[in-house]
N, C-alpha and C. Protein backbone atom coordinates (compact mmCIF):
# COMPACT_ATOMS: atom_id res chain seq x y z
N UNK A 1 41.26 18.66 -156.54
CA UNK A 1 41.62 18.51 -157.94
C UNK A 1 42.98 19.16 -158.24
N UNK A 2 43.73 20.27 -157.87
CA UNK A 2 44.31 21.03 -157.91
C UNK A 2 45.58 20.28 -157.50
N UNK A 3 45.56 19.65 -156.16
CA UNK A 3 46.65 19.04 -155.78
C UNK A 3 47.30 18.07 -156.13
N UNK A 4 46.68 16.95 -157.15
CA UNK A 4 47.16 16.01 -157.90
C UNK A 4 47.64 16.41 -158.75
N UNK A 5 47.31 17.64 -159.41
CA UNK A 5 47.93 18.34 -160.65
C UNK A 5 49.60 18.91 -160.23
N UNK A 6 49.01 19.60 -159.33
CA UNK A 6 50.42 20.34 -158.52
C UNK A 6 51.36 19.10 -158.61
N UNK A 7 51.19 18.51 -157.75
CA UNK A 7 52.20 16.96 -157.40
C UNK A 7 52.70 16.40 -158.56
N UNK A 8 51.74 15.96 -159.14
CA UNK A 8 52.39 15.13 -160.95
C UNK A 8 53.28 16.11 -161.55
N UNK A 9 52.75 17.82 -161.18
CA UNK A 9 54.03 18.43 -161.97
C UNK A 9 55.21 18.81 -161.34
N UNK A 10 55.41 18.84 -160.09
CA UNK A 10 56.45 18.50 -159.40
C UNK A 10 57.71 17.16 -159.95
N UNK A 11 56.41 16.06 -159.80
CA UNK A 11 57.16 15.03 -160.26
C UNK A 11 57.58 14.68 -161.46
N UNK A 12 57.07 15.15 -162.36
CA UNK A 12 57.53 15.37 -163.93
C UNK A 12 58.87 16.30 -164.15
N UNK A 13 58.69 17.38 -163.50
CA UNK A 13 59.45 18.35 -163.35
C UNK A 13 61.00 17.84 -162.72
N UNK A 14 60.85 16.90 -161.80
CA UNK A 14 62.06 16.03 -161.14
C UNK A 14 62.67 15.19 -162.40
N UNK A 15 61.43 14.26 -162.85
CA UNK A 15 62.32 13.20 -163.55
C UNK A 15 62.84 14.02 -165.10
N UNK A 16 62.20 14.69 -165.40
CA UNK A 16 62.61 15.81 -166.58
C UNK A 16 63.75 16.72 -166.64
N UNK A 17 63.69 17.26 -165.45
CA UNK A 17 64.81 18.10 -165.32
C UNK A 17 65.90 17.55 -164.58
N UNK A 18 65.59 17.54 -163.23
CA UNK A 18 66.65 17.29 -162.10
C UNK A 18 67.42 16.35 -162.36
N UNK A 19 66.91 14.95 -162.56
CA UNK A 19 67.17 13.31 -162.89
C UNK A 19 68.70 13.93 -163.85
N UNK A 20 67.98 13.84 -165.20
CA UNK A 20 69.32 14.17 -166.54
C UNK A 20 70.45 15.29 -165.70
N UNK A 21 70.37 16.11 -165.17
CA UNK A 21 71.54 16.92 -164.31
C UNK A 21 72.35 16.19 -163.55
N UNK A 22 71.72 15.54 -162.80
CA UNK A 22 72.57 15.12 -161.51
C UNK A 22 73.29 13.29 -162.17
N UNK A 23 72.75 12.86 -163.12
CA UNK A 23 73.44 11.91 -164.09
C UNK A 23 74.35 12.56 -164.91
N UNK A 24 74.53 13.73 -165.25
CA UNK A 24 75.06 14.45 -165.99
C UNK A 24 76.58 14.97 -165.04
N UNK A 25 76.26 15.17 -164.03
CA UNK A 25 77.36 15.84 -162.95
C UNK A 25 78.21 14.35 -162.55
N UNK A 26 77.46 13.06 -161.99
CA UNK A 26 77.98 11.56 -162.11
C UNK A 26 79.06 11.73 -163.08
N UNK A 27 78.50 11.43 -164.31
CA UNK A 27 79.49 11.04 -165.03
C UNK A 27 80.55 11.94 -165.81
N UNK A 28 80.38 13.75 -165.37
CA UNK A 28 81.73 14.32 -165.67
C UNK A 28 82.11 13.85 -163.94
N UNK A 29 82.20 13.82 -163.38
CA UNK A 29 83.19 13.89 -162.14
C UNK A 29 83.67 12.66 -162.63
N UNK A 30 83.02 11.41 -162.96
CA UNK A 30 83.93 10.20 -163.51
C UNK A 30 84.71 10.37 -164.61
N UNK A 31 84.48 11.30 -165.66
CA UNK A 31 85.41 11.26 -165.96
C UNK A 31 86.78 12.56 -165.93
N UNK A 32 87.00 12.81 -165.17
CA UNK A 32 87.82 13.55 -164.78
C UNK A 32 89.25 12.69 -164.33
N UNK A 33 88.78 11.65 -163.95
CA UNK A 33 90.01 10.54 -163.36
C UNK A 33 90.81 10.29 -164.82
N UNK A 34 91.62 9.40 -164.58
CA UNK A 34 92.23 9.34 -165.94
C UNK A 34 91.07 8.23 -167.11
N UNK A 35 91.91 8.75 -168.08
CA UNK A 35 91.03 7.93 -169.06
C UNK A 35 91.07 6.61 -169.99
N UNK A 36 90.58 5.75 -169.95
CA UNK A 36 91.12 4.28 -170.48
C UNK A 36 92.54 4.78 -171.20
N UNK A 37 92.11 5.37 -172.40
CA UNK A 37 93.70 5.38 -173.28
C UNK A 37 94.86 6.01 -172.60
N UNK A 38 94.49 7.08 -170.96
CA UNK A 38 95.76 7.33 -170.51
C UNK A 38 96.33 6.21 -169.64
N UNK A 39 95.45 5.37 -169.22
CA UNK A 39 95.34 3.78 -168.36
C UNK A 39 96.61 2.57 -169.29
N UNK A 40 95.95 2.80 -170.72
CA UNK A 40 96.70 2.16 -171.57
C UNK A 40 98.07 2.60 -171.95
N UNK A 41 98.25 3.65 -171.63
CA UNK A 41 99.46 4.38 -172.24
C UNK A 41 100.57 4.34 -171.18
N UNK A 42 99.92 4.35 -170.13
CA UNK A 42 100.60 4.60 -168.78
C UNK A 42 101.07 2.69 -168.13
N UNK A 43 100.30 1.77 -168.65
CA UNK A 43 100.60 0.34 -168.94
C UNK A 43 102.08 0.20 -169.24
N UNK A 44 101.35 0.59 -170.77
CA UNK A 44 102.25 0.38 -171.67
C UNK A 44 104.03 0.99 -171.40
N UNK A 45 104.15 2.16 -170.99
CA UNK A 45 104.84 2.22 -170.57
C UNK A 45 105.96 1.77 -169.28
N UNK A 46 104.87 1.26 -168.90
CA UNK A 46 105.58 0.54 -167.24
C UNK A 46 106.08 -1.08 -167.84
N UNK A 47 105.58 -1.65 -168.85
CA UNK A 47 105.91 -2.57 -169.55
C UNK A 47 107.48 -2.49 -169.92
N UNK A 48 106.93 -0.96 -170.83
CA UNK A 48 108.57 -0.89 -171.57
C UNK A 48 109.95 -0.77 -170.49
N UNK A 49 108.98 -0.21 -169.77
CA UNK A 49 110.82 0.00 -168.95
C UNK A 49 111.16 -1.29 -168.21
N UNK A 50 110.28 -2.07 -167.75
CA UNK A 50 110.10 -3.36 -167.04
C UNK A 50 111.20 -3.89 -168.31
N UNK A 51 110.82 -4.53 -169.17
CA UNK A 51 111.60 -4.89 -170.76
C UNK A 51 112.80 -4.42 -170.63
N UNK A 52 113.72 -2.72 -170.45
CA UNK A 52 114.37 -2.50 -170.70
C UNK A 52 115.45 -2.78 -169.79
N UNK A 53 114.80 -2.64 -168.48
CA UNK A 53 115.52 -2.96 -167.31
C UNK A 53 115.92 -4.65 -167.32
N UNK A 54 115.35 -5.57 -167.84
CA UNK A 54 115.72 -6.67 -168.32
C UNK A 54 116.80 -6.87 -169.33
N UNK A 55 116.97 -6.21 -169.85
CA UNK A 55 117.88 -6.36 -171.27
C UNK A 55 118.67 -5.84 -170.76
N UNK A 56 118.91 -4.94 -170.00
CA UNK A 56 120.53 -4.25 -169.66
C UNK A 56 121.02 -5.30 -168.70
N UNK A 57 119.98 -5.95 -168.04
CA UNK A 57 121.07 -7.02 -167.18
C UNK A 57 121.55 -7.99 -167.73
């Protein structure tokens, strides 16, 4: 009787605790890379000079 109890709370204890942490650690390490709006900004800029370097010729 004892050991099914033990086990289920093991396993409760995993998807309760552990699970949300290690999804939690996922997605700061993702976002640590750059971030859409620095993606966009950093575009955008390679645009402009692309543009500018056109116009001076």
């Amino acid at each position: 009787m004892k050991l099914p109890l033990i086990i289920s709370c093991i396993i409760i204890f995993i998807i309760l605790i552990l699970l949300p942490l290690v999804i939690s650690k996922k997605s700061e390490k993702a976002s640590k890379s750059s971030s859409e709006w620095d993606k966009i900004k950093d575009y955008g800029n390679k645009i402009n000079d692309k543009t500018r370097t056109n116009k001076k010729n």
